[in-house]
PDB file of N, CA and C in Angstrom:
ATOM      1  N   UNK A   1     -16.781  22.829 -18.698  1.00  0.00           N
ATOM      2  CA  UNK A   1     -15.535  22.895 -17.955  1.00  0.00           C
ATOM      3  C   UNK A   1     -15.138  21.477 -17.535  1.00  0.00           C
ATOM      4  N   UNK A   2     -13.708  21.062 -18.246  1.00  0.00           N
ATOM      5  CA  UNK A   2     -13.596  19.526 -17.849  1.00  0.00           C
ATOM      6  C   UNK A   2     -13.886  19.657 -15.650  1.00  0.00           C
ATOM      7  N   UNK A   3     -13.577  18.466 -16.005  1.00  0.00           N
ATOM      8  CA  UNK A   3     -13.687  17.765 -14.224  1.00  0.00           C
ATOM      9  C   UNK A   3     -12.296  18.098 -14.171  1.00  0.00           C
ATOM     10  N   UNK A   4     -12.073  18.809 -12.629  1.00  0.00           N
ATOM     11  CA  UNK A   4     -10.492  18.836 -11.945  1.00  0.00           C
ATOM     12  C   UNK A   4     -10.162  17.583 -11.115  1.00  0.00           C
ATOM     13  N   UNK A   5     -11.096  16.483 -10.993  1.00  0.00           N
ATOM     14  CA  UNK A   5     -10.707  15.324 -10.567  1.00  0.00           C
ATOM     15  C   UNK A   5     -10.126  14.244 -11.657  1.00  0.00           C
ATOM     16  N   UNK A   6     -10.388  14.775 -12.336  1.00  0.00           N
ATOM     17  CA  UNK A   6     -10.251  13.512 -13.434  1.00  0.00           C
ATOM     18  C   UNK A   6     -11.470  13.122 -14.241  1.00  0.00           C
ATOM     19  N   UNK A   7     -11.462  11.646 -14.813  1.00  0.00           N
ATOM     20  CA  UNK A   7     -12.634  11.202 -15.545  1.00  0.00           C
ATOM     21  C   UNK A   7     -13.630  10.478 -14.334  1.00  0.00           C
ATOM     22  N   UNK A   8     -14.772  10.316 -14.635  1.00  0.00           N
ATOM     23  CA  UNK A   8     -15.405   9.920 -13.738  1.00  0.00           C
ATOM     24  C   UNK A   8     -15.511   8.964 -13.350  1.00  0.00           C
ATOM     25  N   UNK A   9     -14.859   7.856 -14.325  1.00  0.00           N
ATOM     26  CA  UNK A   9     -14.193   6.318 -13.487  1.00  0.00           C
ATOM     27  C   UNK A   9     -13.118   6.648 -12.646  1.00  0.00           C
ATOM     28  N   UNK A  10     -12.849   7.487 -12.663  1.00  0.00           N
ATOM     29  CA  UNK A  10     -11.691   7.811 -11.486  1.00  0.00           C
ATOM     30  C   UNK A  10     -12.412   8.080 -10.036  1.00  0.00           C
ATOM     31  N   UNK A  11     -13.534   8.245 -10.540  1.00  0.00           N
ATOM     32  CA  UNK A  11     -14.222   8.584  -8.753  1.00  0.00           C
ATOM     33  C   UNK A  11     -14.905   7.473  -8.139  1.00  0.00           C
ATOM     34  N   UNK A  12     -15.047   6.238  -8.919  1.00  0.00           N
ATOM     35  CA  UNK A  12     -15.484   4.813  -8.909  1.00  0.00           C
ATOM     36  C   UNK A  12     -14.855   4.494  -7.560  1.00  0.00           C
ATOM     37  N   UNK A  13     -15.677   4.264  -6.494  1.00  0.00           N
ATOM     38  CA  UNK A  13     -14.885   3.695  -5.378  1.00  0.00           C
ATOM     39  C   UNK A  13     -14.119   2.223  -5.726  1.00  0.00           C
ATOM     40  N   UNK A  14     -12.839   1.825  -4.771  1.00  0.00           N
ATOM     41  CA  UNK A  14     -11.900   1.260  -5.610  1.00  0.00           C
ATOM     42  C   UNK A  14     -12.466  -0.489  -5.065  1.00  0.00           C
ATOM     43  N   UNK A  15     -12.579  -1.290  -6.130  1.00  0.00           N
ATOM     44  CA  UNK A  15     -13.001  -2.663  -5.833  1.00  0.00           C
ATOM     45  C   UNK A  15     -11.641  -3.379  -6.398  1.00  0.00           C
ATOM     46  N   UNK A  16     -11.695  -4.341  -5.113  1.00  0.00           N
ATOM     47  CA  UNK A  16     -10.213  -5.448  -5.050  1.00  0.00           C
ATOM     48  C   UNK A  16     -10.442  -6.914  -5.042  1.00  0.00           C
ATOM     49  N   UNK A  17      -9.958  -7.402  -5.773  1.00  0.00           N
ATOM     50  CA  UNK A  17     -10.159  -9.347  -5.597  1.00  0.00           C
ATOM     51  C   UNK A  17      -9.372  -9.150  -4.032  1.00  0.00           C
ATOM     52  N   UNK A  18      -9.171  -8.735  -3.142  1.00  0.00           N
ATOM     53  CA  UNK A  18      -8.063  -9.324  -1.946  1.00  0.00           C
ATOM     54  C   UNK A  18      -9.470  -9.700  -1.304  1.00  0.00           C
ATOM     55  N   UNK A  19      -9.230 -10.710   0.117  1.00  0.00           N
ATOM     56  CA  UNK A  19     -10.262 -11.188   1.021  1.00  0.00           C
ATOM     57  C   UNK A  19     -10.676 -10.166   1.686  1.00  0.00           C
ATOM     58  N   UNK A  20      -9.744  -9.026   2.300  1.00  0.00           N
ATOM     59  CA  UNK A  20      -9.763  -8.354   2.886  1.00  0.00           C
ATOM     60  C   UNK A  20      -9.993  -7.033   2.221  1.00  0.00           C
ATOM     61  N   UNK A  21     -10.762  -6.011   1.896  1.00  0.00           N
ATOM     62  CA  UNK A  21     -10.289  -4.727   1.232  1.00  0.00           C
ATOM     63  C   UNK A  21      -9.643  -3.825   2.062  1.00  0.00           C
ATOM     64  N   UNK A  22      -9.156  -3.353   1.325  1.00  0.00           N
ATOM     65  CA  UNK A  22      -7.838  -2.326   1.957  1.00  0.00           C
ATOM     66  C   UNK A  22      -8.984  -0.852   2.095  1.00  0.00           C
ATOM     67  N   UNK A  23      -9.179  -0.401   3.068  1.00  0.00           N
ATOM     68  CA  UNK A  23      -9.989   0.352   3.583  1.00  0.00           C
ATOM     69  C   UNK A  23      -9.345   1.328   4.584  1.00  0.00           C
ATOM     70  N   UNK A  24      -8.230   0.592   5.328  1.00  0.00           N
ATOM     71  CA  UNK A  24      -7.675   1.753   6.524  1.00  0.00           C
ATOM     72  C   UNK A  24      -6.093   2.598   5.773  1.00  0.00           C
ATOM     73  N   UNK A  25      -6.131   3.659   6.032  1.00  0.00           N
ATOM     74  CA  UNK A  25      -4.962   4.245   5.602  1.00  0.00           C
ATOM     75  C   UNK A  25      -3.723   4.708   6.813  1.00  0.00           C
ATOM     76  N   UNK A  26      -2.569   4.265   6.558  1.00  0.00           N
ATOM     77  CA  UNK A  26      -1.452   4.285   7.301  1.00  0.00           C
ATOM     78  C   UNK A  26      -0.519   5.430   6.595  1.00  0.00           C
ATOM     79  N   UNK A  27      -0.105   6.006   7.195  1.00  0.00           N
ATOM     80  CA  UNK A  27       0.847   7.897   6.777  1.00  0.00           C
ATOM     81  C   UNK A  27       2.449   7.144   7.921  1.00  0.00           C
ATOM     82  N   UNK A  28       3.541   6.941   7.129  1.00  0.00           N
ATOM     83  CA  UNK A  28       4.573   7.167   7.942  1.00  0.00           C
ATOM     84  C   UNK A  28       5.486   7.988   7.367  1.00  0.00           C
ATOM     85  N   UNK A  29       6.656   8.260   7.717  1.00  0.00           N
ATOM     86  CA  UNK A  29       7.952   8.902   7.565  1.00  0.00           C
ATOM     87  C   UNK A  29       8.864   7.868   7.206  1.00  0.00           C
ATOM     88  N   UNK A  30       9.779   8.462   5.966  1.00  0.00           N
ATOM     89  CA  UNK A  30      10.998   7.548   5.199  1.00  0.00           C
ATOM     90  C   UNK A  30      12.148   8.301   4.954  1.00  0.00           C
ATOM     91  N   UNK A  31      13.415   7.694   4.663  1.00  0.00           N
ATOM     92  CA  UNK A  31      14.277   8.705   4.549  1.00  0.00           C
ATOM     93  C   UNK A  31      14.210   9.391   2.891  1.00  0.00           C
ATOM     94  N   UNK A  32      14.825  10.052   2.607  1.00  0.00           N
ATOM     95  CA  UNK A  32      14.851  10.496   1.323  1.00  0.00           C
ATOM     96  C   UNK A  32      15.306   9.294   0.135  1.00  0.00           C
ATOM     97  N   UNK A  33      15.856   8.612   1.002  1.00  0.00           N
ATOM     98  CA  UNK A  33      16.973   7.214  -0.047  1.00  0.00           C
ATOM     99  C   UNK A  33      15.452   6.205  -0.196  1.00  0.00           C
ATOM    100  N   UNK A  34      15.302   5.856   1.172  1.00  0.00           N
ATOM    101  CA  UNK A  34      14.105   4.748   1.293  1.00  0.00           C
ATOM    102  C   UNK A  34      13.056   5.409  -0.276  1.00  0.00           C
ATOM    103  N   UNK A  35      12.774   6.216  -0.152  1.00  0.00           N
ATOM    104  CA  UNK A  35      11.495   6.940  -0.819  1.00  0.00           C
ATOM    105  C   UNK A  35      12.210   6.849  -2.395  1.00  0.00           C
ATOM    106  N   UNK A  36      13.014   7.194  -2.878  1.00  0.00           N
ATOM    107  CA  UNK A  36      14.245   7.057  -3.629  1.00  0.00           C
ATOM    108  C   UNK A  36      13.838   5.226  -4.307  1.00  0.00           C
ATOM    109  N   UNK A  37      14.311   4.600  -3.678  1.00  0.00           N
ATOM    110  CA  UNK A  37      14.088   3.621  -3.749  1.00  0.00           C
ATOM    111  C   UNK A  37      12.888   2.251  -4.086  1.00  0.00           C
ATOM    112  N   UNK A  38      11.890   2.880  -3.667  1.00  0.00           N
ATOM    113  CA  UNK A  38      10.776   2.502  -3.850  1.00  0.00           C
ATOM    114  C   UNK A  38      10.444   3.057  -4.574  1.00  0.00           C
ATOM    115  N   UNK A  39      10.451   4.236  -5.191  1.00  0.00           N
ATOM    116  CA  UNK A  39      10.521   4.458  -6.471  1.00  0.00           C
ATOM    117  C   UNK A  39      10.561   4.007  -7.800  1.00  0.00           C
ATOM    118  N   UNK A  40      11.614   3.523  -7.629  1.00  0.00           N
ATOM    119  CA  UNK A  40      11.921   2.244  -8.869  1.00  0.00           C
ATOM    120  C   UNK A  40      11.267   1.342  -8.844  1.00  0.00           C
ATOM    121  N   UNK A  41      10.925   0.618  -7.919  1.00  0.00           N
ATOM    122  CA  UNK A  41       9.704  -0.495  -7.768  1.00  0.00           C
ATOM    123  C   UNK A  41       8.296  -0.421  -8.403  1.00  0.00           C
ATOM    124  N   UNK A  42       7.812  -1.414  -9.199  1.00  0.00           N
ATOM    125  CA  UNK A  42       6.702  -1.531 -10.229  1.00  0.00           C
ATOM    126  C   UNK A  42       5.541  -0.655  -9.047  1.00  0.00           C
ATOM    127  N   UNK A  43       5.440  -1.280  -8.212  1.00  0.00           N
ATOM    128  CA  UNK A  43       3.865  -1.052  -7.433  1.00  0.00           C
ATOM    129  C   UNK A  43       4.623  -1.104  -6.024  1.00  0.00           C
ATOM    130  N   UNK A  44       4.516   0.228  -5.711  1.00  0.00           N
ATOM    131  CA  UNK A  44       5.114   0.581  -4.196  1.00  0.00           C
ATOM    132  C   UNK A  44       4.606   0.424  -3.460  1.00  0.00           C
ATOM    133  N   UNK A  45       2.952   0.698  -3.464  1.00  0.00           N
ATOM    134  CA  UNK A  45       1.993   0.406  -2.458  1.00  0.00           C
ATOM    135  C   UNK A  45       1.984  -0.541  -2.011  1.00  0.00           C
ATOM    136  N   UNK A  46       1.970  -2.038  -2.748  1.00  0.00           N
ATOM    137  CA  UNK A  46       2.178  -3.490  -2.578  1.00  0.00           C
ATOM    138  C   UNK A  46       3.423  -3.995  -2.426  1.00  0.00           C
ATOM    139  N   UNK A  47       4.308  -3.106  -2.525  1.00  0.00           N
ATOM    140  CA  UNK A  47       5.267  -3.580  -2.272  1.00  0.00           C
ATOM    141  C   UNK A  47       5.557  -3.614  -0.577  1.00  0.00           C
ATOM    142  N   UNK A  48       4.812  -2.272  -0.386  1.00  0.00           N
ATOM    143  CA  UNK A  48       5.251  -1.941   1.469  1.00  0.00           C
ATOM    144  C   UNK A  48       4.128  -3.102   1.891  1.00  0.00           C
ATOM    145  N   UNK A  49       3.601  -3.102   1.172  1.00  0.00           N
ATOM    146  CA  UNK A  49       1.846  -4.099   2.154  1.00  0.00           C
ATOM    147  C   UNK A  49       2.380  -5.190   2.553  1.00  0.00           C
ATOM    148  N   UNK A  50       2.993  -5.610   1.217  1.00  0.00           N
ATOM    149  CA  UNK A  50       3.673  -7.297   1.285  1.00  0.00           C
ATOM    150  C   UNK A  50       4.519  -7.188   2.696  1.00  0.00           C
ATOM    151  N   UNK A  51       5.831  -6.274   2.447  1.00  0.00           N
ATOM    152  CA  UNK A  51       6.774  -5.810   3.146  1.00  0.00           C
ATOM    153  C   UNK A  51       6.541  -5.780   4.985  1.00  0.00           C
ATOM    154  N   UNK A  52       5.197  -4.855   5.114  1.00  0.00           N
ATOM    155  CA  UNK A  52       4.906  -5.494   6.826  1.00  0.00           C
ATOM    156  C   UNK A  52       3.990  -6.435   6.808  1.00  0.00           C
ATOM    157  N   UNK A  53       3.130  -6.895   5.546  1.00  0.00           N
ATOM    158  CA  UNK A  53       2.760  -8.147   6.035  1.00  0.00           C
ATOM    159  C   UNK A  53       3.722  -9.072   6.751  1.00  0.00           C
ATOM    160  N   UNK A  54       4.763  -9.418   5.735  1.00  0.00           N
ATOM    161  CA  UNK A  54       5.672 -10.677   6.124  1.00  0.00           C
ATOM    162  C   UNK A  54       6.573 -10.617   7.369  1.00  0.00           C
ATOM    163  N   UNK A  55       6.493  -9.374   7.830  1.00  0.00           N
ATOM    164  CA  UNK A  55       7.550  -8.581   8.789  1.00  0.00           C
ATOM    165  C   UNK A  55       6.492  -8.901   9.804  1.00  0.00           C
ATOM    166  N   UNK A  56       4.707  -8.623   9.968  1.00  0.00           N
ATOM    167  CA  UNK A  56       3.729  -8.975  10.973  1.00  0.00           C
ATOM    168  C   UNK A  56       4.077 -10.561  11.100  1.00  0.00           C
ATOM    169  N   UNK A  57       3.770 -11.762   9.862  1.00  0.00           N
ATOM    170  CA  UNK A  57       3.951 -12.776  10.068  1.00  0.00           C
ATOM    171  C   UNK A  57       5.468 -13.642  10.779  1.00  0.00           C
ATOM    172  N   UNK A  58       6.294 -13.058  10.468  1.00  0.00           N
ATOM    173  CA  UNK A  58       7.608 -13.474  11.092  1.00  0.00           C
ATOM    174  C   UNK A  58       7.477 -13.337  12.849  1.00  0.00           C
ATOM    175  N   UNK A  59       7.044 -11.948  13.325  1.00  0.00           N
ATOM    176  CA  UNK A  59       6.586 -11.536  14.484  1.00  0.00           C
ATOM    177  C   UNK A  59       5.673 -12.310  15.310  1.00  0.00           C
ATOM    178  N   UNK A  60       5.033 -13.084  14.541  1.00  0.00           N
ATOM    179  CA  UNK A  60       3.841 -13.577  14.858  1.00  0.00           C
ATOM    180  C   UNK A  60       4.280 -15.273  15.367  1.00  0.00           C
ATOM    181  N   UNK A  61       5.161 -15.568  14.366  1.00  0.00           N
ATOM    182  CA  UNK A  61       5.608 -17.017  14.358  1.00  0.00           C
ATOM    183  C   UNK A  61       6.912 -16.881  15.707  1.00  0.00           C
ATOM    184  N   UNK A  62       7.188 -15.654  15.916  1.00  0.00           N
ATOM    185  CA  UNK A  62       8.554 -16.064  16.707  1.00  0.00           C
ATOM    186  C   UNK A  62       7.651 -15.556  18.420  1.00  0.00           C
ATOM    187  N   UNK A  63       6.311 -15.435  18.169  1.00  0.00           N
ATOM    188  CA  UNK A  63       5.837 -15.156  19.594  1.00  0.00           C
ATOM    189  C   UNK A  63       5.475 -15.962  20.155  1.00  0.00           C
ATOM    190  N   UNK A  64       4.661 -16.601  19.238  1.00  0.00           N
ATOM    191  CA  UNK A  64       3.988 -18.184  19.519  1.00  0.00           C
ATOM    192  C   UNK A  64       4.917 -19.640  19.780  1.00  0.00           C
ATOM    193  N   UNK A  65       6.356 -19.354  19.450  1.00  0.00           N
ATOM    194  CA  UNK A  65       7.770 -20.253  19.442  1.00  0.00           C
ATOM    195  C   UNK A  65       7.850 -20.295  20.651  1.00  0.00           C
TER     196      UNK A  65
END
């Protein structure tokens, strides 16, 4: 009976060149357009990461100003 997960490199816990591994998981709410939208985008996941990274760093630079 195949696997209902997939192949078994699929169960390979996930290893990242980043400094940091991405380990914590964040759940929000979007509108239907937002979601829509990101859609089209190559890699959505990285796209939002980048997205509040730079949004944390801007925050960061205008506290310390």
């Amino acid at each position: 009976m195949p696997n209902p997960q997939g192949t078994p490199e699929n169960l390979k816990p996930f290893k990242s060149e980043r400094e940091e591994s991405l380990t914590e998981r964040l759940n929000l709410r979007i509108t239907k357009t937002m979601k829509e939208e990101l859609s089209t985008i190559d890699n959505p996941p990285e796209y939002c990461r980048q997205a509040i990274q730079e949004k944390l760093d801007r925050d960061k630079g205008q506290n310390n100003s």
